[in-house]
Structures are given as structure tokens and as C-alpha cells.
N, C-alpha and C. Protein backbone atom coordinates (compact mmCIF):
# COMPACT_ATOMS: atom_id res chain seq x y z
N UNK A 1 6.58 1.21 -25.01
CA UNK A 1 6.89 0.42 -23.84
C UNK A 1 8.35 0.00 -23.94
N UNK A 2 9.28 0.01 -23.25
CA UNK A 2 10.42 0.13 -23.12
C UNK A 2 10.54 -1.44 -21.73
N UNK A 3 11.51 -2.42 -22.30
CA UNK A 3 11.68 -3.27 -21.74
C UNK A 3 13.26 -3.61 -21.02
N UNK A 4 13.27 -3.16 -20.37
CA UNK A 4 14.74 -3.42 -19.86
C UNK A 4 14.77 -4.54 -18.85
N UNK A 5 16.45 -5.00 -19.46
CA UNK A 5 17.25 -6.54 -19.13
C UNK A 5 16.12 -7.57 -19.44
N UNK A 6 15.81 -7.59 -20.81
CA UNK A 6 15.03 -8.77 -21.31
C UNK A 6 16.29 -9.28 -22.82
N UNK A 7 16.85 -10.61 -22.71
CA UNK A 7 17.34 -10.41 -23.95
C UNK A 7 16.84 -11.40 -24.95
N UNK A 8 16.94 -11.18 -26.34
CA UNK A 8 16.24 -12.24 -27.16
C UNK A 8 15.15 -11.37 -27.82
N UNK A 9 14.21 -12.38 -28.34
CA UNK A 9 13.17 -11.54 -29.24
C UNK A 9 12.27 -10.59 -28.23
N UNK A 10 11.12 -9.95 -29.15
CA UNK A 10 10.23 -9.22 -28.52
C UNK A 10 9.43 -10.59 -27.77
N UNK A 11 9.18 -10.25 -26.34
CA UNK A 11 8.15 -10.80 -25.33
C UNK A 11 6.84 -11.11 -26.12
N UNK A 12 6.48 -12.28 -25.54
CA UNK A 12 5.08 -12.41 -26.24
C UNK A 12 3.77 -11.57 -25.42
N UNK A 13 4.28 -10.97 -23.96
CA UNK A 13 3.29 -10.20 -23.53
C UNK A 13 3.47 -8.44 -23.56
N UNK A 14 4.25 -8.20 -24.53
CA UNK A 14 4.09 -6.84 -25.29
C UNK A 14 2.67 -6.88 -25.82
N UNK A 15 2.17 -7.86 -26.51
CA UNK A 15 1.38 -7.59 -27.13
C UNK A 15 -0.18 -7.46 -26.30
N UNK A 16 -0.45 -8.57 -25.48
CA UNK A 16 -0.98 -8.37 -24.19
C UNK A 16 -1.38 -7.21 -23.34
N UNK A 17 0.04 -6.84 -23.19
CA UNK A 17 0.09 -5.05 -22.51
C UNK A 17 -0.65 -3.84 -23.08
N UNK A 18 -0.40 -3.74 -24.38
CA UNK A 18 -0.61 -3.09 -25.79
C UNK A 18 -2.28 -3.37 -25.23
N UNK A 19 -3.01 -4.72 -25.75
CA UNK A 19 -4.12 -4.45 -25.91
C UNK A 19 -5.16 -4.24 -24.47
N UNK A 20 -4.44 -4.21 -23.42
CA UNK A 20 -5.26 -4.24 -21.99
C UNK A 20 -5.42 -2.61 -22.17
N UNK A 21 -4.42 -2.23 -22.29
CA UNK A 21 -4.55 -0.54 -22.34
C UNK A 21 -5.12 -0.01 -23.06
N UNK A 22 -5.47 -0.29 -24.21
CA UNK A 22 -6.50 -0.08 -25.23
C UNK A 22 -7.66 -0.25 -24.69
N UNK A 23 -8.27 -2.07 -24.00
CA UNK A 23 -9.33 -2.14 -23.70
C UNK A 23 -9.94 -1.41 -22.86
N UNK A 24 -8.86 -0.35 -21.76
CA UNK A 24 -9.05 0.16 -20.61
C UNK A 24 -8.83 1.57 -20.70
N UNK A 25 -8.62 2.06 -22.10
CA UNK A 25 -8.69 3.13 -22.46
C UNK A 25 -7.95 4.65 -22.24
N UNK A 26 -6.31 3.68 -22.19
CA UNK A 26 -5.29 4.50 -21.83
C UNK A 26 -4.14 4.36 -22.78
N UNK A 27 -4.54 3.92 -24.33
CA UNK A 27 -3.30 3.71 -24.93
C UNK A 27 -1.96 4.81 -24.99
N UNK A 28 -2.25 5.61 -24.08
CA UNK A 28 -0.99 6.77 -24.56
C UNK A 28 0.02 6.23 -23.04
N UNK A 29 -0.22 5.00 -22.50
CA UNK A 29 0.19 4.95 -20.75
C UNK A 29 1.14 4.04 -21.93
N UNK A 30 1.21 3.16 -22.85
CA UNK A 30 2.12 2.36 -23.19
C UNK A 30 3.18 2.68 -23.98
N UNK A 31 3.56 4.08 -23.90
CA UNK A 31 4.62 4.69 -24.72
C UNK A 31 5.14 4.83 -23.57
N UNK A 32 4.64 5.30 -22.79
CA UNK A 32 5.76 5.93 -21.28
C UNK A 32 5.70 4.50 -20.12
N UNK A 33 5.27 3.31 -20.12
CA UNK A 33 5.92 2.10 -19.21
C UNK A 33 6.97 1.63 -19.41
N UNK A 34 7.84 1.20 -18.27
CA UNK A 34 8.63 0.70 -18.59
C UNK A 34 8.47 -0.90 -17.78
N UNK A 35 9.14 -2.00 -18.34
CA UNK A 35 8.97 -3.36 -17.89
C UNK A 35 10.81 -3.44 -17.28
N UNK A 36 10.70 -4.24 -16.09
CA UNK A 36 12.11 -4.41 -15.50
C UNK A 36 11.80 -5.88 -15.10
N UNK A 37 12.86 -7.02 -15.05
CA UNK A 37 12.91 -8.06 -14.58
C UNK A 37 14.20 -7.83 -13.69
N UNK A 38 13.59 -7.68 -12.36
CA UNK A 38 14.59 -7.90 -11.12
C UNK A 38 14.73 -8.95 -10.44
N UNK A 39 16.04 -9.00 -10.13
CA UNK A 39 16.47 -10.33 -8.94
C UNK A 39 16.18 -10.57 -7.38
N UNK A 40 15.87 -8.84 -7.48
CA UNK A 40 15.90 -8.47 -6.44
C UNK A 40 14.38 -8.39 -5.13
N UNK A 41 13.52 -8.33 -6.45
CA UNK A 41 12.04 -8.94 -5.62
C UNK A 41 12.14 -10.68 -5.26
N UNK A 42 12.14 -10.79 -3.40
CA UNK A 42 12.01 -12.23 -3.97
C UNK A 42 10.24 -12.39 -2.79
N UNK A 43 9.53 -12.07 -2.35
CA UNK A 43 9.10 -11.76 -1.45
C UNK A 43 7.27 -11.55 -2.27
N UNK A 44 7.28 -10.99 -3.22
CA UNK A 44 6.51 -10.60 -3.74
C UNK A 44 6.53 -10.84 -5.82
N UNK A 45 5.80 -10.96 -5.94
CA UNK A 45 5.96 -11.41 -7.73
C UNK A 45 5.88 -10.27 -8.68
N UNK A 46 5.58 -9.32 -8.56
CA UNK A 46 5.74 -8.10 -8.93
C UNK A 46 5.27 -6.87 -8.44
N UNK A 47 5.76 -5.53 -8.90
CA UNK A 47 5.58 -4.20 -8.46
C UNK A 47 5.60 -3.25 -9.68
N UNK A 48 4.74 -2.57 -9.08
CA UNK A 48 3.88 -1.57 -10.08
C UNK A 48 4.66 -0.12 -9.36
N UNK A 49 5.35 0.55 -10.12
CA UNK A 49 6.23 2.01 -9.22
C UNK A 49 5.02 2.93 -10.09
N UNK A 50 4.56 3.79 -9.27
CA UNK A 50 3.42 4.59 -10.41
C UNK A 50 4.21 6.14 -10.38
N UNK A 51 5.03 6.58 -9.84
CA UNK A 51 6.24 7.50 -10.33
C UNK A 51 6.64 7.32 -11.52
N UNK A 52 7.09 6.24 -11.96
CA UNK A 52 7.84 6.22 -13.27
C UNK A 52 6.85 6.11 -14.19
N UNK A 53 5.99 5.24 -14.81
CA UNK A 53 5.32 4.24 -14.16
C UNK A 53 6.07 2.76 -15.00
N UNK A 54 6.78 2.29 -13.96
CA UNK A 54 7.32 0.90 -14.55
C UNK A 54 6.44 -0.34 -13.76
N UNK A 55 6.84 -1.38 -14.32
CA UNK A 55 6.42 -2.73 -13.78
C UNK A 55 7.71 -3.53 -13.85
N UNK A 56 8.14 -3.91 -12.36
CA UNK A 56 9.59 -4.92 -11.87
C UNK A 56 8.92 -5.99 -11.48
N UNK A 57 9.41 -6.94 -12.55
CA UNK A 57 8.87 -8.21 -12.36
C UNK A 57 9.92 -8.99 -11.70
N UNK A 58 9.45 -9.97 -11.13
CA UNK A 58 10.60 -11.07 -10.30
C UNK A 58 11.38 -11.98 -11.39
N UNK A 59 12.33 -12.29 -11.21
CA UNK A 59 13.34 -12.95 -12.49
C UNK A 59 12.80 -14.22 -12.42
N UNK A 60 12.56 -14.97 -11.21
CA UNK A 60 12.47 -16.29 -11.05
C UNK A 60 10.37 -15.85 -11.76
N UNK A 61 9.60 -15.34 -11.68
CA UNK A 61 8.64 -15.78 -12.69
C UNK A 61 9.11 -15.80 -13.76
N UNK A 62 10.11 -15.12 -14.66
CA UNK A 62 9.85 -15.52 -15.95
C UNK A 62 9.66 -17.13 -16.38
N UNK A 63 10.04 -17.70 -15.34
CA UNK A 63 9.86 -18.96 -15.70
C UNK A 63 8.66 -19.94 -15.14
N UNK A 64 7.89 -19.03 -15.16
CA UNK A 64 6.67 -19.42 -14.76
C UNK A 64 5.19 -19.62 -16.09
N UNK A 65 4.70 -20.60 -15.83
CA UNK A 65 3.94 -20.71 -17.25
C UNK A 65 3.52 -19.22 -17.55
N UNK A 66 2.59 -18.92 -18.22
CA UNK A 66 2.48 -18.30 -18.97
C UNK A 66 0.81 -17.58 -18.65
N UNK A 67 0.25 -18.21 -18.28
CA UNK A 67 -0.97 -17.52 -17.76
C UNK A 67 -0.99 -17.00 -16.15
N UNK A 68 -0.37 -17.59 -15.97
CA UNK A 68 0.69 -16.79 -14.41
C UNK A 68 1.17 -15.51 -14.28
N UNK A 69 2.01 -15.79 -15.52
CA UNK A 69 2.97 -14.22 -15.41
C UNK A 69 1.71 -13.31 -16.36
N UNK A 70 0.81 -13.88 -17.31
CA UNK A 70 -0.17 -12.74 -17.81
C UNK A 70 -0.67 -11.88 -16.67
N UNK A 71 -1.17 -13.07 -15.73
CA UNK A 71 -2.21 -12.50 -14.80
C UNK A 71 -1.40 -11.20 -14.39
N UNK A 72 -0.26 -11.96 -13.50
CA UNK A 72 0.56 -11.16 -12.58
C UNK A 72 0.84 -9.43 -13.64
N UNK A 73 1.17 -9.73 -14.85
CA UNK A 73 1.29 -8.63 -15.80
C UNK A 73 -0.18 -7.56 -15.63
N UNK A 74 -1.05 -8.66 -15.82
CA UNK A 74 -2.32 -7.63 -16.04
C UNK A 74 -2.76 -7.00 -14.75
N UNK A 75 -2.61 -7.41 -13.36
CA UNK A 75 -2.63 -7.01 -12.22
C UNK A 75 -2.05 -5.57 -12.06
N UNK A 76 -0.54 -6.00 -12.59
CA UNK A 76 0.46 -4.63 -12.08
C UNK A 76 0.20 -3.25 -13.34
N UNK A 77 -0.16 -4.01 -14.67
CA UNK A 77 -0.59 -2.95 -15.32
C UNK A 77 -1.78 -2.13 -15.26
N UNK A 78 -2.64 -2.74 -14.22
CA UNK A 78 -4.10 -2.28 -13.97
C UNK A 78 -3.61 -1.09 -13.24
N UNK A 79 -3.06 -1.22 -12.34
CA UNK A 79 -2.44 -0.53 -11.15
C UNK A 79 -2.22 1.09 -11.89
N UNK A 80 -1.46 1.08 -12.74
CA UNK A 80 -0.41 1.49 -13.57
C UNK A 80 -2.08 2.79 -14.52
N UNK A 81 -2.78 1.58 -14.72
CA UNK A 81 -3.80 2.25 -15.63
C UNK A 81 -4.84 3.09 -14.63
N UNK A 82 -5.61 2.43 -13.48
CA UNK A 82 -6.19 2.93 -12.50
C UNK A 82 -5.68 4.45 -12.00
N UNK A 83 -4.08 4.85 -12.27
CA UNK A 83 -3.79 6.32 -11.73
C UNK A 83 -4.01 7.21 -12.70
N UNK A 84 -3.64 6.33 -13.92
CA UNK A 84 -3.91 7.28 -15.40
C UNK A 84 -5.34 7.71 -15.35
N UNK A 85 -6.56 6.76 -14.91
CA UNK A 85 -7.40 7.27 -14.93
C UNK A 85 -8.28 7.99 -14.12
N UNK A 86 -7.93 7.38 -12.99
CA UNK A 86 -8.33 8.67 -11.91
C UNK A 86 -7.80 8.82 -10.67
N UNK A 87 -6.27 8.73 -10.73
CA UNK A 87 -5.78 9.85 -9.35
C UNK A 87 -5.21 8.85 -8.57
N UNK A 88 -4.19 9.32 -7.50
CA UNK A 88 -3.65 8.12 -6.79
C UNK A 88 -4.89 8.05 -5.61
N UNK A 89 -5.61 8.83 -5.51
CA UNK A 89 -6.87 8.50 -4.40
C UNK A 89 -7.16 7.29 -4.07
N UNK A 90 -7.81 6.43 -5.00
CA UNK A 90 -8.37 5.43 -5.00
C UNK A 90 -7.76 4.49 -4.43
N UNK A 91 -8.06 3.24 -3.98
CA UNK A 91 -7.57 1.92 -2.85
C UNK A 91 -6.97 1.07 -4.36
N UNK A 92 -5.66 0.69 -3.96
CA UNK A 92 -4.76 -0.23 -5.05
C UNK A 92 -6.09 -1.40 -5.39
N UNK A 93 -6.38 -1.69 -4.70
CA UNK A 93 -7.16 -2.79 -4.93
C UNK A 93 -8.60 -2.26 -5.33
N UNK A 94 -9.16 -1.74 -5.34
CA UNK A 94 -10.07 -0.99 -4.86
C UNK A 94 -11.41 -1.61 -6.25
N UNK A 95 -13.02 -0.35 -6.70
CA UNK A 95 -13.11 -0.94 -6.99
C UNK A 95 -12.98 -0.69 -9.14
N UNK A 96 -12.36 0.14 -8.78
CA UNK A 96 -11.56 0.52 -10.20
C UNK A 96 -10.70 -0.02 -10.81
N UNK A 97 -9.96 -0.89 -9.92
CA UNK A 97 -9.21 -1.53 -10.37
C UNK A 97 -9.44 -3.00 -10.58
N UNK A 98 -10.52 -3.39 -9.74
CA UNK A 98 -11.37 -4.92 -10.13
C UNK A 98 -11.98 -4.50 -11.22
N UNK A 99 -12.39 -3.75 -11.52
CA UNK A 99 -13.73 -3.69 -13.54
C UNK A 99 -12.55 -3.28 -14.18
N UNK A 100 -11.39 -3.26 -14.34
CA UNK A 100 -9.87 -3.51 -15.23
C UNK A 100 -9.75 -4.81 -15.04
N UNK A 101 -9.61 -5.42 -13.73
CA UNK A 101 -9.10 -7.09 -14.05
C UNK A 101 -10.06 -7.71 -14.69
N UNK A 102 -11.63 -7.28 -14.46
CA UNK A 102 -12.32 -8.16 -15.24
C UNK A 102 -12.51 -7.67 -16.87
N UNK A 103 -12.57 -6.33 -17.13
CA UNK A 103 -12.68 -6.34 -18.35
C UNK A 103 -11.05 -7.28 -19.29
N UNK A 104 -10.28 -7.53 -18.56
CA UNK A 104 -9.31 -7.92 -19.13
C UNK A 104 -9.61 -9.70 -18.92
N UNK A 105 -10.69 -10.27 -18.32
CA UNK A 105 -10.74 -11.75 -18.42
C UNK A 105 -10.24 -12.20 -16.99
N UNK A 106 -9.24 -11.65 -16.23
CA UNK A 106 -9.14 -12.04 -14.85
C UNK A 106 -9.86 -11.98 -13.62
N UNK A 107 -9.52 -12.71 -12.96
CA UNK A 107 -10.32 -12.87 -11.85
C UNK A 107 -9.47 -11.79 -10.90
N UNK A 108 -9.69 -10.44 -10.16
CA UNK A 108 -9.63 -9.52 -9.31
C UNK A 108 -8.63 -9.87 -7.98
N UNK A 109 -8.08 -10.53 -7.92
CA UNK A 109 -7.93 -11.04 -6.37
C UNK A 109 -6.35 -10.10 -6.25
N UNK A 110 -5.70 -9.66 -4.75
CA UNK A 110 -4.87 -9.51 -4.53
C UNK A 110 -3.94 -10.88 -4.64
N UNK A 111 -3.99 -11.09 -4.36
CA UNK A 111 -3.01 -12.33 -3.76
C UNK A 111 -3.27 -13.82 -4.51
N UNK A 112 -2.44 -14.71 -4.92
CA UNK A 112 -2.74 -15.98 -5.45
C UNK A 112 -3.06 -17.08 -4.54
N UNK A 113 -3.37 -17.88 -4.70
CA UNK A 113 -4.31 -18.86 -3.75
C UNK A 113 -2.64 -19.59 -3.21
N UNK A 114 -2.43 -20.06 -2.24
CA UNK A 114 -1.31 -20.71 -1.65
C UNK A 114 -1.19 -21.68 -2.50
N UNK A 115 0.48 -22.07 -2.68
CA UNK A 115 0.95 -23.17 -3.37
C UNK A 115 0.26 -22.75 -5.05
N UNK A 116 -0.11 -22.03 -5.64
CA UNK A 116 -0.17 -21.81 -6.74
C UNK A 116 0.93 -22.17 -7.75
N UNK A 117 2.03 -21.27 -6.98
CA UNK A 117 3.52 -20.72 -7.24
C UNK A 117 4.24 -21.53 -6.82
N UNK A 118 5.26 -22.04 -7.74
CA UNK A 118 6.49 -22.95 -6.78
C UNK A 118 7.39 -21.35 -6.22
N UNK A 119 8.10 -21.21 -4.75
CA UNK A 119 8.64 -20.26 -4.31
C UNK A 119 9.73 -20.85 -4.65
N UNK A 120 10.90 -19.20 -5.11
CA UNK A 120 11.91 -19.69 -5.77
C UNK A 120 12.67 -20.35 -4.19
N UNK A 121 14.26 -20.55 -4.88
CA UNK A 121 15.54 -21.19 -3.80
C UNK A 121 15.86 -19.99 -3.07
N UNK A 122 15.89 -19.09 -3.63
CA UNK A 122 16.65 -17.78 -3.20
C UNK A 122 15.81 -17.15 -2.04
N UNK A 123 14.87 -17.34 -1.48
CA UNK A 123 13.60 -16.69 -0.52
C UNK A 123 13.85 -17.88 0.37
N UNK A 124 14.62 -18.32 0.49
CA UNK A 124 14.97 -19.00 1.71
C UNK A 124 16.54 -18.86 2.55
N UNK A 125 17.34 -18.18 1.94
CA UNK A 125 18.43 -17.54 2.22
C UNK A 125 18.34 -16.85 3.39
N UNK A 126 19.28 -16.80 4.20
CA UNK A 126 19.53 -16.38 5.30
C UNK A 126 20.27 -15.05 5.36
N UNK A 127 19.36 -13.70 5.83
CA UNK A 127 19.61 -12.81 5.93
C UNK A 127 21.30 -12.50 6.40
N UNK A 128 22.36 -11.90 6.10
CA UNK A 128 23.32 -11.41 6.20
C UNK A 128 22.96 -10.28 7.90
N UNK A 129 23.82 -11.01 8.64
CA UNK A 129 24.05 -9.97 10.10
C UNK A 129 25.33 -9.45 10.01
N UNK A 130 25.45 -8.25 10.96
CA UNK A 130 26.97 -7.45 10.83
C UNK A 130 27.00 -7.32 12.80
N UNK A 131 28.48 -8.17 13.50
CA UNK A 131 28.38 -7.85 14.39
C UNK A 131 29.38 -6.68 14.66
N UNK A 132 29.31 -5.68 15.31
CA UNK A 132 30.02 -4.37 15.70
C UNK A 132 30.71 -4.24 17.61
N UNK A 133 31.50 -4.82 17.63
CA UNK A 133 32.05 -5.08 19.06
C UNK A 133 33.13 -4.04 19.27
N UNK A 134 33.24 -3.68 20.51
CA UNK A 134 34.90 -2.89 20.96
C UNK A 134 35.42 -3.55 21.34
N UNK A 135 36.64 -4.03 20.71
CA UNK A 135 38.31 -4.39 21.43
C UNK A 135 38.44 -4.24 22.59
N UNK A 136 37.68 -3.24 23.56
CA UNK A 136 38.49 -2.70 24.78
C UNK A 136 36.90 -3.06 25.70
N UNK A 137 36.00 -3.40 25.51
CA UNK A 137 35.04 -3.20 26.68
C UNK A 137 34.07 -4.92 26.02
N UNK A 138 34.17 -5.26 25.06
CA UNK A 138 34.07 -6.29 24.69
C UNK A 138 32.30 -5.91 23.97
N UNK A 139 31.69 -5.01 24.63
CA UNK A 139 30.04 -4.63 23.93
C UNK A 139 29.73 -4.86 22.26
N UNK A 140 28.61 -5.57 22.36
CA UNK A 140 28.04 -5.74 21.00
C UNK A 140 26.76 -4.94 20.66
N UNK A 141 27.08 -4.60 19.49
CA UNK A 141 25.60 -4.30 18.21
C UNK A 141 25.83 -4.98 17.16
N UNK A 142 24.10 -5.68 16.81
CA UNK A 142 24.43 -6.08 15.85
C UNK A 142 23.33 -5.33 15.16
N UNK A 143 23.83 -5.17 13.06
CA UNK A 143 23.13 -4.87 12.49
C UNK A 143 22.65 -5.53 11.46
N UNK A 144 21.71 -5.35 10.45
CA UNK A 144 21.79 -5.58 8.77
C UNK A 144 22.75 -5.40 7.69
N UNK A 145 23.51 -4.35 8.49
CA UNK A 145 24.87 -3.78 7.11
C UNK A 145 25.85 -3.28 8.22
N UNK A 146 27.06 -3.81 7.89
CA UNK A 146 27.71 -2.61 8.40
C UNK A 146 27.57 -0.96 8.47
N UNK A 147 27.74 -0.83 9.78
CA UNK A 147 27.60 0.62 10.27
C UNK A 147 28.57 1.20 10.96
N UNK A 148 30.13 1.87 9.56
CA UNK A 148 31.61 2.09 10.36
C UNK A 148 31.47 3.35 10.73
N UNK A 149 29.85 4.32 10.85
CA UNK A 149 30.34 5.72 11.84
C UNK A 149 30.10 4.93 13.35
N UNK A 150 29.55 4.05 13.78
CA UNK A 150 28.98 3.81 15.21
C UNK A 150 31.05 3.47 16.71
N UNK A 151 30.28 4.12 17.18
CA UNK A 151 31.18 4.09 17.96
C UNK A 151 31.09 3.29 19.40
N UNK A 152 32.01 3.01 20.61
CA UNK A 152 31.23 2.62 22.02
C UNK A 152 31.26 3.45 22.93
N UNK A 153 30.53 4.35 23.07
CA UNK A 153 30.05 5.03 24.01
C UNK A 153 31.05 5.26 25.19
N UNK A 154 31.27 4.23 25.93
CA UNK A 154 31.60 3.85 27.12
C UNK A 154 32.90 4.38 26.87
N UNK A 155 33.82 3.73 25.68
CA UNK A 155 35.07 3.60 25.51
C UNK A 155 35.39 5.61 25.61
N UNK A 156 34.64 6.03 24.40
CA UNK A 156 34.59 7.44 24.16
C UNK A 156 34.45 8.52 24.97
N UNK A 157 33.54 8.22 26.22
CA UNK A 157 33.21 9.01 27.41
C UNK A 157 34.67 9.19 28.14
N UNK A 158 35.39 8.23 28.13
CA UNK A 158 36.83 7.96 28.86
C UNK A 158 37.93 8.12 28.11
N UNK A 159 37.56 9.04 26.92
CA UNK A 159 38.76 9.42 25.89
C UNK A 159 39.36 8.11 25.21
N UNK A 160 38.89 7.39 25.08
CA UNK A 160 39.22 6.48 23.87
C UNK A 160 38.84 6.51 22.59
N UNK A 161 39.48 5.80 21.34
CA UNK A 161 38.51 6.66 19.76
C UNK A 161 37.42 5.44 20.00
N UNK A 162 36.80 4.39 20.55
CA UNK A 162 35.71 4.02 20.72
C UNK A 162 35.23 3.04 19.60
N UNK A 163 36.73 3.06 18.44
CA UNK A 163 36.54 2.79 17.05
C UNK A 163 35.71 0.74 17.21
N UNK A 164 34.32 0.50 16.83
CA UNK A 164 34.17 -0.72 16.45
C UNK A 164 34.84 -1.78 15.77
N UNK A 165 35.16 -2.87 15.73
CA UNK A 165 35.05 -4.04 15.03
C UNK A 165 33.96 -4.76 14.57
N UNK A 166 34.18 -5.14 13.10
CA UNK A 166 32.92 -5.13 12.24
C UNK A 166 33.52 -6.14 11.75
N UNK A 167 32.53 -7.35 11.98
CA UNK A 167 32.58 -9.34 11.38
C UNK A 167 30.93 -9.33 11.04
N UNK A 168 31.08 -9.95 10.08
CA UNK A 168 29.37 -10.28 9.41
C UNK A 168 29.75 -12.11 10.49
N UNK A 169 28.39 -12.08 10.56
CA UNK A 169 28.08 -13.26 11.50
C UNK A 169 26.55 -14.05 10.92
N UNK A 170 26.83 -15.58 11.56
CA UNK A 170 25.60 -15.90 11.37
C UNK A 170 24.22 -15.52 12.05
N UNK A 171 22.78 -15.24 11.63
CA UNK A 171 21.62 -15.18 12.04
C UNK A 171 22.22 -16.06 13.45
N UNK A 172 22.02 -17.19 13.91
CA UNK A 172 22.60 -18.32 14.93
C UNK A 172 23.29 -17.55 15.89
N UNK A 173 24.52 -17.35 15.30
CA UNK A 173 25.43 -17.05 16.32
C UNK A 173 25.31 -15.66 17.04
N UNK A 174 24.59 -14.27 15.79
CA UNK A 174 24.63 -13.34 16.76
C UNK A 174 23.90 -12.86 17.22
N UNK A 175 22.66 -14.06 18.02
CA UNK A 175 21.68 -13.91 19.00
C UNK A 175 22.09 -14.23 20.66
């Protein structure tokens, strides 16, 4: 099991991991996982990629007690074990993957009961807008990211280069 951007000693739920896969009868799945702590989940507490097969955990659980992040661990590793053992066919949730949460002591559920979890600061941030206007006809698009192939139509039909102006704006303002 290969742990990347963890720094400090070995995790105390290596060992955890190690024995779920044993109990579930896939110890050869824990040479080839990999564990990721991203910044970048804020929406969801972790993800199971069954391509690789890694588990990207959210940065803000690591700081979450400890039978929290097991669960959440043993959830995404079920996932992880459920393809090893029979096929991506089966429903994520399904019921192959509940007799893994329970042989492992957990209770099966998708989802944690509301307010379980304190939600981090960062999942309240305000999405980044990009407004895209012409100089010459005054027309707006707005997007998620800047987009410098888009042109204005109007301007271009009439031999102009049609070229946009691109200002990130607030959610607020560019409604």
C-alpha cells in the first residue's frame, strides 16, 4: 500500500486496511492501493478510483476523530475490494458490498447521518466566474474558467477579430 502526501510516521490505519482485506479475502489488493489525501475533495469525504485502485481522502478529515475516518476508510476500501471480487457489475452500494461493511464491524450506510461531520471552511467559498465581453458591441458570456478561443460573433460576421475581454467577476455581479 503506497501512501502518498502523508508526512510523519506510518498511519495508524495501514494497519486497519491490511486486516479488512484479509478479512475480505483479497490480501494481494493491498500491494497495488494507493492512499491520497486531497485538498481538492471538498463536497464529498472520500473516493474510491477503481482504475488505479486508489483511495483520495479529503485533507480536512484527517482531522477528524478517528472512528470517522476508519469508517469512511473501510467504506472506500470495500468499494476497492467488491471489484476485486466480482466485477464492476455490481451496484457501489449494493449487496456485496454491505456483507464487507459488516464483516468489518460497520454499519453499511451510504451517507453519514447529517451534522455528524463538522463541514470544513473551504465548502463555503464562492465559486470563481470569468466574464468575456467585446470592446466594440459591449455582449457578455460568462464562464467557470476563462475561455481565450471564444470570440463575438457579431463583431466577426462584420470583419472584426471579435477578440474578447476576460475579468474574473463576482458570483453577484455577473448575474
Amino acid at each position: 500500500m503506497q501512501i502518498a502526501h502523508h508526512a510523519g510516521p506510518d498511519p495508524w490505519w495501514r494497519q486497519s486496511i491490511s486486516e479488512w482485506f484479509d478479512l475480505w479475502g483479497v490480501p494481494q489488493l493491498e500491494s497495488r492501493l494507493t492512499i491520497r489525501v486531497s485538498s481538492r475533495l471538498r463536497t464529498s469525504l472520500a473516493r474510491c478510483l477503481l482504475d488505479r485502485p486508489e483511495i483520495r481522502i479529503a485533507a480536512f478529515l484527517m482531522e477528524a476523530p478517528r472512528p470517522l475516518l476508519s469508517e469512511v476508510l473501510c467504506h472506500e476500501a470495500a468499494h476497492a475490494a467488491v471489484v476485486e471480487l466480482h466485477g464492476r457489475r455490481v451496484p457501489p452500494h449494493g449487496d456485496q458490498w454491505r456483507v464487507l461493511m459488516r464483516r468489518a464491524g460497520f454499519e453499511p450506510r451510504a451517507r453519514l447521518p447529517a451534522g455528524s461531520i463538522p463541514l470544513p471552511v473551504q465548502t463555503a467559498r464562492t465559486r470563481a466566474l470569468w466574464e468575456h465581453r467585446c470592446p466594440v458591441c459591449q455582449i457578455r458570456r460568462i464562464a467557470g474558467r476563462p475561455v481565450r478561443r471564444w470570440r463575438c460573433a457579431e463583431c466577426c460576421a462584420v470583419g472584426l477579430a471579435g477578440q474578447l475581454l476576460i475579468q474574473r467577476v463576482t458570483q453577484r455581479s455577473a448575474v
